[in-house]
PDB file of N, CA and C in Angstrom:
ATOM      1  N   UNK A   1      45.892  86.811  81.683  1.00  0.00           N
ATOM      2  CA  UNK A   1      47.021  87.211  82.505  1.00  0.00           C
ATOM      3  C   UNK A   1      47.657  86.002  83.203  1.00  0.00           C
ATOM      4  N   UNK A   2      47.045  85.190  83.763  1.00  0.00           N
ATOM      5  CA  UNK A   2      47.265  83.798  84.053  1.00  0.00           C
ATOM      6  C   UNK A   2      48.054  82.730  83.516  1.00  0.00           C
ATOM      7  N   UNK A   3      47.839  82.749  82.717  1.00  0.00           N
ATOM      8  CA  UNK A   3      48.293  81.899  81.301  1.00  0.00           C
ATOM      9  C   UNK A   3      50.421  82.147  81.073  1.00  0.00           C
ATOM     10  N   UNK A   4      50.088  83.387  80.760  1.00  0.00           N
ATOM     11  CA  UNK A   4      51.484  84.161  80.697  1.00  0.00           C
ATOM     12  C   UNK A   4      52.230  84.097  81.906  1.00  0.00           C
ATOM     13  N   UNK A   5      51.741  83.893  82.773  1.00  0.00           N
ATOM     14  CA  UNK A   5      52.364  84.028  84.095  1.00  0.00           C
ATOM     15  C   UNK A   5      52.629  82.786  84.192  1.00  0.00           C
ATOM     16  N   UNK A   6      51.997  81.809  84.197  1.00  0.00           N
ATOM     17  CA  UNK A   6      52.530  79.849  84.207  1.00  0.00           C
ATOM     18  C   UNK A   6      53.310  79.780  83.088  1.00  0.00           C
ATOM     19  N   UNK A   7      53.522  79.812  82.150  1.00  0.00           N
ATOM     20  CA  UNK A   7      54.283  79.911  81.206  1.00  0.00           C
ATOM     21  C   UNK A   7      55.318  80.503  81.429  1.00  0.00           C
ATOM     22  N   UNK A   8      55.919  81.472  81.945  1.00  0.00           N
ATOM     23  CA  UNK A   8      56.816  81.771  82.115  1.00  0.00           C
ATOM     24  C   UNK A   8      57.615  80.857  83.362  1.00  0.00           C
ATOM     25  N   UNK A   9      56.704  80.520  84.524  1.00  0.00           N
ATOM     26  CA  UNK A   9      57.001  79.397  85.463  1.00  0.00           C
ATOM     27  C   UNK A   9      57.812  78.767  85.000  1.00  0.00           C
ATOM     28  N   UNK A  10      56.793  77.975  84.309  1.00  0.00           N
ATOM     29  CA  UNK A  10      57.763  77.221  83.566  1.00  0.00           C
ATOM     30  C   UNK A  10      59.095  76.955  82.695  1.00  0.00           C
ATOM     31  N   UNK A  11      58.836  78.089  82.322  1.00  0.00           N
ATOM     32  CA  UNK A  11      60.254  78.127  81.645  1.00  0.00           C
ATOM     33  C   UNK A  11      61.678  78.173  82.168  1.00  0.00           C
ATOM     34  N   UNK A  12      61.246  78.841  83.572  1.00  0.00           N
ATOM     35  CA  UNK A  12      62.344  79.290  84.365  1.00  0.00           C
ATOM     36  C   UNK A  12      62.607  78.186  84.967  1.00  0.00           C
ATOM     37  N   UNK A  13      61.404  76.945  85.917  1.00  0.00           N
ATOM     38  CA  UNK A  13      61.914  76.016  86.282  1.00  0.00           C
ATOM     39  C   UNK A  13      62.407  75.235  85.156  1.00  0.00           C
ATOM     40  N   UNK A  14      62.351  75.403  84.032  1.00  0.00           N
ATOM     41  CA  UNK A  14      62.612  73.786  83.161  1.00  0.00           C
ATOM     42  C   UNK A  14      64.345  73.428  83.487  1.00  0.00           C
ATOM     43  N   UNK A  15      65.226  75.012  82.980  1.00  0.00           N
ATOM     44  CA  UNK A  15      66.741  74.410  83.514  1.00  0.00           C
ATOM     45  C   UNK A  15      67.044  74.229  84.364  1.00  0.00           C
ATOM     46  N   UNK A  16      66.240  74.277  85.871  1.00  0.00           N
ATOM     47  CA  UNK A  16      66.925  73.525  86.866  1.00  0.00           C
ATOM     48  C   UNK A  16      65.956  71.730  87.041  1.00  0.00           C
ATOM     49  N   UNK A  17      64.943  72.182  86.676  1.00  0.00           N
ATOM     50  CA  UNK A  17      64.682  70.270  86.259  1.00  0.00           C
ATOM     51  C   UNK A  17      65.561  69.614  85.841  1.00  0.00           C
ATOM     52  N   UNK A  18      66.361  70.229  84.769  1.00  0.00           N
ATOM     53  CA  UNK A  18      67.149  69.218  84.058  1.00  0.00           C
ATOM     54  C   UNK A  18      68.773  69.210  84.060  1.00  0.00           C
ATOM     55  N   UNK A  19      69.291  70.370  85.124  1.00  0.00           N
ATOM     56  CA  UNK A  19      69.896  70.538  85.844  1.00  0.00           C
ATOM     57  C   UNK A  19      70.330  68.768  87.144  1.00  0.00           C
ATOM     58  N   UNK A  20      68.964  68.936  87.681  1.00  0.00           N
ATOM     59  CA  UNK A  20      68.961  68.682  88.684  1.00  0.00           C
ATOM     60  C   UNK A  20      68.904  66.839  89.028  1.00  0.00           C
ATOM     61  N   UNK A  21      69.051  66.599  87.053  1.00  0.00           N
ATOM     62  CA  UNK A  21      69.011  65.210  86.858  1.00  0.00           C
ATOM     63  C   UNK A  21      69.629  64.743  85.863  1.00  0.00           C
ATOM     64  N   UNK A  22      70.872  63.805  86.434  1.00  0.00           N
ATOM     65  CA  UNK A  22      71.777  63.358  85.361  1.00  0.00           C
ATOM     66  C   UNK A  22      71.559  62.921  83.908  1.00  0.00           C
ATOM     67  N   UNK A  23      72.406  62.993  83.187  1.00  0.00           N
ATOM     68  CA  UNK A  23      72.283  62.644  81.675  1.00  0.00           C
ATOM     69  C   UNK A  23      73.073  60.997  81.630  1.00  0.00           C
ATOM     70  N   UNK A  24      72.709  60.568  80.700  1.00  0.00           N
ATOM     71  CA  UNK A  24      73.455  58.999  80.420  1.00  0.00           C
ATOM     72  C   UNK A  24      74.657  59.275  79.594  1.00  0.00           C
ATOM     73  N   UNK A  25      74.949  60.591  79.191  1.00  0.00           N
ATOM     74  CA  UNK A  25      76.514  60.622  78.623  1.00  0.00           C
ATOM     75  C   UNK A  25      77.555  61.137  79.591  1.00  0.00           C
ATOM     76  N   UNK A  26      77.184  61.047  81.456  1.00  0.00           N
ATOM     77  CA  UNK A  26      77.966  61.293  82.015  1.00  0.00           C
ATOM     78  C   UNK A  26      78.875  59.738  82.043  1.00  0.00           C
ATOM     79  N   UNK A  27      77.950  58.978  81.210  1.00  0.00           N
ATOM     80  CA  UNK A  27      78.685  57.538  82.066  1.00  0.00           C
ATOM     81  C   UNK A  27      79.850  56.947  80.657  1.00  0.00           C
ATOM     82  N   UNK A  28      80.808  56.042  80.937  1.00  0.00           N
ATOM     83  CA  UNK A  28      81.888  55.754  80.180  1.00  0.00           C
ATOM     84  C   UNK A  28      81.115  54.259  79.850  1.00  0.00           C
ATOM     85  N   UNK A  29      80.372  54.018  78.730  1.00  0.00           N
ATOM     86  CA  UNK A  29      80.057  53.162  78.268  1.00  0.00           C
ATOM     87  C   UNK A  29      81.075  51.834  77.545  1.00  0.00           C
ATOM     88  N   UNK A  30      82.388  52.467  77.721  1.00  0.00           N
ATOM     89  CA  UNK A  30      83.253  51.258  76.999  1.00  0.00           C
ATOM     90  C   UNK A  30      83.811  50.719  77.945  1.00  0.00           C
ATOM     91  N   UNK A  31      83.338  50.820  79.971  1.00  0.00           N
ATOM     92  CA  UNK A  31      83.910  50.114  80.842  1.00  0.00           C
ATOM     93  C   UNK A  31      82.839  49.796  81.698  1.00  0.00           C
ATOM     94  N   UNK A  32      82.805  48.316  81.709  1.00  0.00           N
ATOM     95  CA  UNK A  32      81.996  47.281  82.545  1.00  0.00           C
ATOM     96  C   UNK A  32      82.389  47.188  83.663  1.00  0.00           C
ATOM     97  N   UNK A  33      81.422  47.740  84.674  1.00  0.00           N
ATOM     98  CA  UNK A  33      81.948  47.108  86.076  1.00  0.00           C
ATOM     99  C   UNK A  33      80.821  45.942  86.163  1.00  0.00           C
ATOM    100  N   UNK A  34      81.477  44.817  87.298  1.00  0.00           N
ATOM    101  CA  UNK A  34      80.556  43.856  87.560  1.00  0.00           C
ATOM    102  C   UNK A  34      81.041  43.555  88.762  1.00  0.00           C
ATOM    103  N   UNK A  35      80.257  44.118  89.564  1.00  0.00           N
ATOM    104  CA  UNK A  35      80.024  43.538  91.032  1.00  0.00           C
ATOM    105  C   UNK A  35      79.117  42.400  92.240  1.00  0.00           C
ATOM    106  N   UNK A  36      79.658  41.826  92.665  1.00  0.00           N
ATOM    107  CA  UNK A  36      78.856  41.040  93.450  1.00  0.00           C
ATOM    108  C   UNK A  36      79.151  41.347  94.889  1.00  0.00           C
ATOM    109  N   UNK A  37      78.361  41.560  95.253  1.00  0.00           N
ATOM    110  CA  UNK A  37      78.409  42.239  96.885  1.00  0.00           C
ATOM    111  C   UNK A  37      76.789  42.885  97.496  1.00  0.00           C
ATOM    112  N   UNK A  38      77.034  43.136  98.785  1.00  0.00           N
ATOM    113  CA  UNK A  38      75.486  43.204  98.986  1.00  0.00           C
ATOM    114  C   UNK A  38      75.369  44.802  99.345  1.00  0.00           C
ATOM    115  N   UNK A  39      74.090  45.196  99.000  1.00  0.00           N
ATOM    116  CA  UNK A  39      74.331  46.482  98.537  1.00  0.00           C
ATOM    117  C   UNK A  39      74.065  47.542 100.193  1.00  0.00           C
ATOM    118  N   UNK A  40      74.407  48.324 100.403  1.00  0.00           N
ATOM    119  CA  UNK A  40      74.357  49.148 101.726  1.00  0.00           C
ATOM    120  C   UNK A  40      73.211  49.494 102.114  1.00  0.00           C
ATOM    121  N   UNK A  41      72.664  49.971 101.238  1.00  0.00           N
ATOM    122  CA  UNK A  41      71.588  50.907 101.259  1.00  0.00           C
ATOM    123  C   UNK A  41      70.724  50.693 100.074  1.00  0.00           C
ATOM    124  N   UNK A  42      69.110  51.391 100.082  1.00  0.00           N
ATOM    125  CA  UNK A  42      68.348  51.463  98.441  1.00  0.00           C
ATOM    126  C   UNK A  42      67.491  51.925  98.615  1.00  0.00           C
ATOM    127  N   UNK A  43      67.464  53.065  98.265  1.00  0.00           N
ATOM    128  CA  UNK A  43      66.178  53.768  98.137  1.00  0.00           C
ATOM    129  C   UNK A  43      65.478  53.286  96.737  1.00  0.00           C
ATOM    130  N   UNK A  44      64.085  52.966  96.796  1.00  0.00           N
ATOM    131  CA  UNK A  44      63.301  52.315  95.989  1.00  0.00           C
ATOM    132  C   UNK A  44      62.074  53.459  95.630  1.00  0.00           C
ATOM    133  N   UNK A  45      62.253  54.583  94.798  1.00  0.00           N
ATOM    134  CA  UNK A  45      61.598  55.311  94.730  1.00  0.00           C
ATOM    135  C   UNK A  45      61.955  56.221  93.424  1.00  0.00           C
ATOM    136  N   UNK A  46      61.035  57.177  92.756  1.00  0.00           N
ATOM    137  CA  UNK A  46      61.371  57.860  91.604  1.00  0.00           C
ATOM    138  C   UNK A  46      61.708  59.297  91.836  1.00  0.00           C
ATOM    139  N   UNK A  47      62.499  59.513  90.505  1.00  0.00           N
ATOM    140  CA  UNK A  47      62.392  58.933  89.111  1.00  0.00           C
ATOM    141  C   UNK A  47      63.049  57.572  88.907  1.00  0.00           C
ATOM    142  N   UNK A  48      63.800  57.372  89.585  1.00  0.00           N
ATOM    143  CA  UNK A  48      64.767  55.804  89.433  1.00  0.00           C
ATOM    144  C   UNK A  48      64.860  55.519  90.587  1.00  0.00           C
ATOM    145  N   UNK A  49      65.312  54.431  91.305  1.00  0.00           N
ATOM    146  CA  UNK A  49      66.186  53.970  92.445  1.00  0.00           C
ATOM    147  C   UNK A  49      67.482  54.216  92.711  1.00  0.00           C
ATOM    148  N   UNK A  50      67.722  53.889  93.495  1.00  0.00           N
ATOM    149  CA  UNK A  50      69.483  54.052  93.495  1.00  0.00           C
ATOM    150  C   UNK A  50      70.138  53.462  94.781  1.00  0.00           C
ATOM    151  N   UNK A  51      71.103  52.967  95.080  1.00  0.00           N
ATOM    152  CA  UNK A  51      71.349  52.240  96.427  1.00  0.00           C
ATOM    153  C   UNK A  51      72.978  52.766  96.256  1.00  0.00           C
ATOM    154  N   UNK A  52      73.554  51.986  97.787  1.00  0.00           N
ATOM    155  CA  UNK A  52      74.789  52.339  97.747  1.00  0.00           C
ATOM    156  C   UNK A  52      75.852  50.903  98.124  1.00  0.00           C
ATOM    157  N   UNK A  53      76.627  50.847  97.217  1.00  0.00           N
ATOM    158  CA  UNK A  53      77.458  49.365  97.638  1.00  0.00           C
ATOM    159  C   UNK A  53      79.069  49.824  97.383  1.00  0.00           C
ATOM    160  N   UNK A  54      79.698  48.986  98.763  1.00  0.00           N
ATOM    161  CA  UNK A  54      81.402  49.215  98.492  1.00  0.00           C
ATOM    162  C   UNK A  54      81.809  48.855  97.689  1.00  0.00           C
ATOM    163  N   UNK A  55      83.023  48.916  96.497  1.00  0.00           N
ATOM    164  CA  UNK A  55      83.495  48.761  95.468  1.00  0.00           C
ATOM    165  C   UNK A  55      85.207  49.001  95.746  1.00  0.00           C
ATOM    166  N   UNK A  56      86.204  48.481  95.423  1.00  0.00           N
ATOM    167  CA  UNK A  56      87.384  48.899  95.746  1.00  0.00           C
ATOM    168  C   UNK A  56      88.044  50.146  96.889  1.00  0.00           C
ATOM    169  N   UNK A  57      86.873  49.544  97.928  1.00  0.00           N
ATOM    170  CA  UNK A  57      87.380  50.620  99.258  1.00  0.00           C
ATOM    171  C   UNK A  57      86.110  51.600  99.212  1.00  0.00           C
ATOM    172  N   UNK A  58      85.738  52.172  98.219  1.00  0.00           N
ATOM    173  CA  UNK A  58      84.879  53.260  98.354  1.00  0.00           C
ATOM    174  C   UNK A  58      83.420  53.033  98.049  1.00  0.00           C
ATOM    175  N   UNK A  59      82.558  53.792  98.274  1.00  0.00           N
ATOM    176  CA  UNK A  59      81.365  53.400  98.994  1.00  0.00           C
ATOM    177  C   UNK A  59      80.316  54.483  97.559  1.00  0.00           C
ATOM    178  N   UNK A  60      80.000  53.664  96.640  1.00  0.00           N
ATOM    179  CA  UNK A  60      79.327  54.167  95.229  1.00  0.00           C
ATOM    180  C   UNK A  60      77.963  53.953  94.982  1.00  0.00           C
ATOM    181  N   UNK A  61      77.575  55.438  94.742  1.00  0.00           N
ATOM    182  CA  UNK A  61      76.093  55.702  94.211  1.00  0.00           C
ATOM    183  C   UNK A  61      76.182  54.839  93.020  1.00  0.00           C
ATOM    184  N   UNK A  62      74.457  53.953  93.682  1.00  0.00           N
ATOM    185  CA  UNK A  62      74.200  53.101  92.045  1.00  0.00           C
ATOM    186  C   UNK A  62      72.664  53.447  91.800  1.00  0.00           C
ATOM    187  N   UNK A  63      72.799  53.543  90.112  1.00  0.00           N
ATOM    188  CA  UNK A  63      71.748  54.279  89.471  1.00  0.00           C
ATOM    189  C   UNK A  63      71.053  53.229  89.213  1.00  0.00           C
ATOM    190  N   UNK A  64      69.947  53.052  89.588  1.00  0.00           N
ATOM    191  CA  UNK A  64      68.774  51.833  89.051  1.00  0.00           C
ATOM    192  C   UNK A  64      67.659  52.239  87.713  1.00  0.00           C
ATOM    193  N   UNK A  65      67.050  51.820  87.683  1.00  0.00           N
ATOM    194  CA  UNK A  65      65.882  52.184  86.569  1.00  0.00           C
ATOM    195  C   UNK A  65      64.733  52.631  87.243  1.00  0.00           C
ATOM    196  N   UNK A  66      63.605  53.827  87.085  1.00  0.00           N
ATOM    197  CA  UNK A  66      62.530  53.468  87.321  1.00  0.00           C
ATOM    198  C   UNK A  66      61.682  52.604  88.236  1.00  0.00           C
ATOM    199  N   UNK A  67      61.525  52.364  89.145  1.00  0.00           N
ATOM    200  CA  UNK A  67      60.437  51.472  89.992  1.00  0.00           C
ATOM    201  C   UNK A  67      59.312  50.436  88.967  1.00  0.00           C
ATOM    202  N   UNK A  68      58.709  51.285  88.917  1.00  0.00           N
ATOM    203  CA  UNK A  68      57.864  50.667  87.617  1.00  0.00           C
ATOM    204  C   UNK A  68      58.457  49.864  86.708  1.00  0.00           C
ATOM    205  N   UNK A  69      59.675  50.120  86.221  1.00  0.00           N
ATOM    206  CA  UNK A  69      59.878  49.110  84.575  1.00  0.00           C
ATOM    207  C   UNK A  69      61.089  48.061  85.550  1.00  0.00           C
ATOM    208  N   UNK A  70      61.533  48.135  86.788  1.00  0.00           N
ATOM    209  CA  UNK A  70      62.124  46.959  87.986  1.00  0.00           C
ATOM    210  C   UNK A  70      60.529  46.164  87.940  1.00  0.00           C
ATOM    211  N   UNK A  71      59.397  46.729  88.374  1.00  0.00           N
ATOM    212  CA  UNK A  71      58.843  45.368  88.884  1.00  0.00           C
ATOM    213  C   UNK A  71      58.201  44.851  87.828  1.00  0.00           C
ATOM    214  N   UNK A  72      57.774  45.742  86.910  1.00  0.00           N
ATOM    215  CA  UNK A  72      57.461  45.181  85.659  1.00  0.00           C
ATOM    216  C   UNK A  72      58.230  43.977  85.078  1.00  0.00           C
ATOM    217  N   UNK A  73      59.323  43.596  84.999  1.00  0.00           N
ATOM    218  CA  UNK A  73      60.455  42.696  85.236  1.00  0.00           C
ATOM    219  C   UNK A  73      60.292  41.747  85.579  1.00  0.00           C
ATOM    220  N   UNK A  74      60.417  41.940  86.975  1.00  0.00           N
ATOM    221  CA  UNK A  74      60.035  40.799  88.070  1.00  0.00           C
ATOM    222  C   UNK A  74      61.112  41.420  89.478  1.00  0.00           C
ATOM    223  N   UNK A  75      61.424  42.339  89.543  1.00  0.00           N
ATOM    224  CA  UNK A  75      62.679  43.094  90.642  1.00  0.00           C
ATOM    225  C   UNK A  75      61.798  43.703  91.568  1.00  0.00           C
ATOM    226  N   UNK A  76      62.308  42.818  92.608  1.00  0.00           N
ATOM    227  CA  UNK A  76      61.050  43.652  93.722  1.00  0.00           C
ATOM    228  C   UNK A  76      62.264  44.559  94.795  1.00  0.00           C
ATOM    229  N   UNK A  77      61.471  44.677  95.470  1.00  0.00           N
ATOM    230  CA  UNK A  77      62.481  46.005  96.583  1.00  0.00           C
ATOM    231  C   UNK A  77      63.095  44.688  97.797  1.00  0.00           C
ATOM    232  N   UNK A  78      62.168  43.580  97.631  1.00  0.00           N
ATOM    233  CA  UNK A  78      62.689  42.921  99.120  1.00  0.00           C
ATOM    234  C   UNK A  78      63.888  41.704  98.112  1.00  0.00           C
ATOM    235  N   UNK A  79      64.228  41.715  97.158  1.00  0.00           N
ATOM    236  CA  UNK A  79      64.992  41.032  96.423  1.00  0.00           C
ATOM    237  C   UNK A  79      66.661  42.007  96.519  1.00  0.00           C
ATOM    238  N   UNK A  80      66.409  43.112  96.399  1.00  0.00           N
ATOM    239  CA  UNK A  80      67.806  44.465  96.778  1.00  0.00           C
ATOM    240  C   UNK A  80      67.862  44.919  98.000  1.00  0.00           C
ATOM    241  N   UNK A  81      67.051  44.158  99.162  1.00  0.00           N
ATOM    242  CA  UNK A  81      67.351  44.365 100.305  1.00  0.00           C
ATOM    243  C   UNK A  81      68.474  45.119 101.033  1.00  0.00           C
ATOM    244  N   UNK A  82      69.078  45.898 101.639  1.00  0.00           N
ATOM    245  CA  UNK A  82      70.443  46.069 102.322  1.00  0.00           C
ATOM    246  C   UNK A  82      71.003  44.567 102.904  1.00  0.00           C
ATOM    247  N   UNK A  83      72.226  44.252 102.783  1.00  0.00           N
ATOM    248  CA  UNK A  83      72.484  43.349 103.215  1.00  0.00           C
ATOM    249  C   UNK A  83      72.572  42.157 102.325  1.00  0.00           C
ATOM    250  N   UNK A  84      71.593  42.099 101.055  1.00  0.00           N
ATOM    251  CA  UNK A  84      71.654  40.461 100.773  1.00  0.00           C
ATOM    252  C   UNK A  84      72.452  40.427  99.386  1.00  0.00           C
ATOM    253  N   UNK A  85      73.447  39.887  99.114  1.00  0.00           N
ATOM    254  CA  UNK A  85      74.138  39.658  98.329  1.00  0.00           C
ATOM    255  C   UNK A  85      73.400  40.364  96.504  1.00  0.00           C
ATOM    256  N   UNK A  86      74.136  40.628  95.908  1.00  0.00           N
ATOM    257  CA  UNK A  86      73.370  40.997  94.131  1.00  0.00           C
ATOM    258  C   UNK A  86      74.694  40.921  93.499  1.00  0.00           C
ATOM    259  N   UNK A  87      74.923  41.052  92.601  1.00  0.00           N
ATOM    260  CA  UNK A  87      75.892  41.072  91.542  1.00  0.00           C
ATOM    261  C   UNK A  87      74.815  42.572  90.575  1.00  0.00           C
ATOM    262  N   UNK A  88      75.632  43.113  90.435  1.00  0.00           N
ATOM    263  CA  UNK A  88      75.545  44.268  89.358  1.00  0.00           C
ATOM    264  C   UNK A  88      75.884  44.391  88.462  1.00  0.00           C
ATOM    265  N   UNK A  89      75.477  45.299  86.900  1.00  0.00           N
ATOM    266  CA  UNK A  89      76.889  45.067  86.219  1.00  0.00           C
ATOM    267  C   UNK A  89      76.496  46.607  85.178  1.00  0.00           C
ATOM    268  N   UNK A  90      77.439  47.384  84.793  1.00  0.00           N
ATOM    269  CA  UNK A  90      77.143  48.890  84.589  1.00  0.00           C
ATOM    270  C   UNK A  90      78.106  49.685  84.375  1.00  0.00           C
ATOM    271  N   UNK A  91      77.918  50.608  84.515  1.00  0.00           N
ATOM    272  CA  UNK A  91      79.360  51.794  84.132  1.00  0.00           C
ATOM    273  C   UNK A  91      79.184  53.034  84.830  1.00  0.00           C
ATOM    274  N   UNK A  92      80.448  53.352  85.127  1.00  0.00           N
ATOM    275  CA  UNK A  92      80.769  54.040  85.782  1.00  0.00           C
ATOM    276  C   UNK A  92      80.973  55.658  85.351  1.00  0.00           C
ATOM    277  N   UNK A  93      80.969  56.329  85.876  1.00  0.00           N
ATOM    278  CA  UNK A  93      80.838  58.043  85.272  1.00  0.00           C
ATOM    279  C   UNK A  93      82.107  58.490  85.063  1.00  0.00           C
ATOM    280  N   UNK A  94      82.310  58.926  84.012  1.00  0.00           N
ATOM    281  CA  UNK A  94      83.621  59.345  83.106  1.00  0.00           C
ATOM    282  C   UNK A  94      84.003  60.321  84.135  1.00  0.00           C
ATOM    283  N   UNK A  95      83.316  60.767  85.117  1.00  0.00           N
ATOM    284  CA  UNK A  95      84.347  62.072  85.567  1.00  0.00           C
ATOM    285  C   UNK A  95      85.171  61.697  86.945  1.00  0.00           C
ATOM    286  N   UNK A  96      85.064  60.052  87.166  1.00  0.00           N
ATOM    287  CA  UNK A  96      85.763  59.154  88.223  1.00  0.00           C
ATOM    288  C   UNK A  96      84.773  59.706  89.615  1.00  0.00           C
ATOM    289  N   UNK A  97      84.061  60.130  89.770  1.00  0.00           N
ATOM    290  CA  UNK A  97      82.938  60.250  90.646  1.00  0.00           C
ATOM    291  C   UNK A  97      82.540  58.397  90.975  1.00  0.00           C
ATOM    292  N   UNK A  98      82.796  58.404  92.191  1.00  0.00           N
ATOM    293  CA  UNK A  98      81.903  56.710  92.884  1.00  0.00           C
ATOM    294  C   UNK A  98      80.996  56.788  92.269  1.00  0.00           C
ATOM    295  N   UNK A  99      80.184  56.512  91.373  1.00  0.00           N
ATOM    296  CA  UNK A  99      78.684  56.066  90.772  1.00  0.00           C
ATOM    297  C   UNK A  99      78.640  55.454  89.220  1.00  0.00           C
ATOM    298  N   UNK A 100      77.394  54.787  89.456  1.00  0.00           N
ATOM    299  CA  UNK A 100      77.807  53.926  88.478  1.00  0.00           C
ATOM    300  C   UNK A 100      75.993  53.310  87.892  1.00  0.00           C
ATOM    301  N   UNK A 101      75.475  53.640  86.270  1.00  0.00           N
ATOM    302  CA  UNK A 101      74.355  53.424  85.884  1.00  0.00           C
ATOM    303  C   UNK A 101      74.374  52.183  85.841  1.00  0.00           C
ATOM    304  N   UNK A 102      73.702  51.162  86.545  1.00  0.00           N
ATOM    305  CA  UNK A 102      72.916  49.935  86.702  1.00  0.00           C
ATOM    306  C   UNK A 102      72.750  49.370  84.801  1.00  0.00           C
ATOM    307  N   UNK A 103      72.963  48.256  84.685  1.00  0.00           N
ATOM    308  CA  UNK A 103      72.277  47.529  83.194  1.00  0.00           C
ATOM    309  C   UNK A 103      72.103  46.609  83.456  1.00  0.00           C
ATOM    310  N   UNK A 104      72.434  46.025  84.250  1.00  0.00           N
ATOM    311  CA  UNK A 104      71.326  44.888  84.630  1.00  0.00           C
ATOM    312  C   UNK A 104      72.231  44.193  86.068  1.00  0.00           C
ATOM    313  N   UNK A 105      71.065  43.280  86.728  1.00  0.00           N
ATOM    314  CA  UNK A 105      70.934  43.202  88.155  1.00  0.00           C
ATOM    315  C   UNK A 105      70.698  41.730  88.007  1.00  0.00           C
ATOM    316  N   UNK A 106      71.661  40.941  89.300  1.00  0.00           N
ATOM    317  CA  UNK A 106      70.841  39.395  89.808  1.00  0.00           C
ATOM    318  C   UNK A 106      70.889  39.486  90.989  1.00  0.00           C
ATOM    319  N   UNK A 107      69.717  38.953  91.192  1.00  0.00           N
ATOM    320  CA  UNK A 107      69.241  38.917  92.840  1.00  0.00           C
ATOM    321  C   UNK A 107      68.300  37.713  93.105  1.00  0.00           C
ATOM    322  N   UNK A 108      68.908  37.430  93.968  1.00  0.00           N
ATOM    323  CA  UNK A 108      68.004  36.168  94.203  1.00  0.00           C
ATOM    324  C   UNK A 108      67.702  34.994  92.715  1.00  0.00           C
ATOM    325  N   UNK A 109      68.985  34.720  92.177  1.00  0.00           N
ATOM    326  CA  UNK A 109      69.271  33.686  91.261  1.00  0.00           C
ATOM    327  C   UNK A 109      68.148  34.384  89.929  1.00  0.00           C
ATOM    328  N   UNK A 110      67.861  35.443  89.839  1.00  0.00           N
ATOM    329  CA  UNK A 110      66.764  36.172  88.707  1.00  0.00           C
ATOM    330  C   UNK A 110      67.771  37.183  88.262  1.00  0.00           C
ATOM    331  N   UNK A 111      68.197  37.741  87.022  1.00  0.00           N
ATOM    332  CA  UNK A 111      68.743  38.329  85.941  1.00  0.00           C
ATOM    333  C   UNK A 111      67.315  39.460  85.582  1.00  0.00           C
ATOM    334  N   UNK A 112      67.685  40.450  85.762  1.00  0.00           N
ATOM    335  CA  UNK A 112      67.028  41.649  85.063  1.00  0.00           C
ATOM    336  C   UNK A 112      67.435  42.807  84.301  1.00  0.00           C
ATOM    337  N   UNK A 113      67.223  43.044  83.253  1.00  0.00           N
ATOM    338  CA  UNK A 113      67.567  43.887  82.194  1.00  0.00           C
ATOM    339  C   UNK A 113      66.909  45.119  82.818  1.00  0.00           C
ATOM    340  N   UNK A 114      68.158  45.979  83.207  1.00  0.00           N
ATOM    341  CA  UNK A 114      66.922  47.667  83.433  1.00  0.00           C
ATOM    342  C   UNK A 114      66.815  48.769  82.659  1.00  0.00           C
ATOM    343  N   UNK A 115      68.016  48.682  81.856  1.00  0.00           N
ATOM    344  CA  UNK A 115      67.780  49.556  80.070  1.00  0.00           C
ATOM    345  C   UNK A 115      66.553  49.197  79.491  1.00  0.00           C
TER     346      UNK A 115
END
């Protein structure tokens, strides 16, 4: 009886799991943004990171990678500090929403690939 009953759990949560977490074909892959500026904010935590930096007036969610495959790298959390300068470079979400998936990051004179 048990069994059937988690199973069904599950099923019901699975579409708002995946609901509840963006896809990579929201983003417009044939336009590069590249920013240098220091970022507002960063939460350093999963499933990804994400921080917030001004961009032409407005103030844009940025999608990082994973925690794990950043420090695996060499990208630590005190390198994306609030405040200290990075250059970004990524794309932005086709539906003109401020945000924008991270592909790679310099900070502190270090280049990191987060695809």
């Amino acid at each position: 009886m048990l069994r059937p009953l988690l199973a069904a759990a599950f099923v019901i949560a699975l579409p708002a799991a995946a609901l509840a977490h963006h896809g990579w074909s929201s983003y417009d892959d044939k336009k590069v943004i590249k920013i240098t500026a220091p970022l507002q904010s960063l939460n350093w935590g999963n499933p990804h990171g994400s921080a917030k930096v001004v961009y032409q007036k407005r103030t844009w969610d940025v999608i990082l990678a994973p925690v794990s495959r950043m420090e695996a790298r060499g990208l630590t959390k005190e390198m994306l500090a609030p405040n200290k300068k990075v250059t970004l470079e990524g794309y932005p979400r086709s539906d003109g929403t401020a945000e924008m998936r991270i592909e790679r990051i310099t900070a502190g004179g270090k280049t990191v690939e987060l695809r």
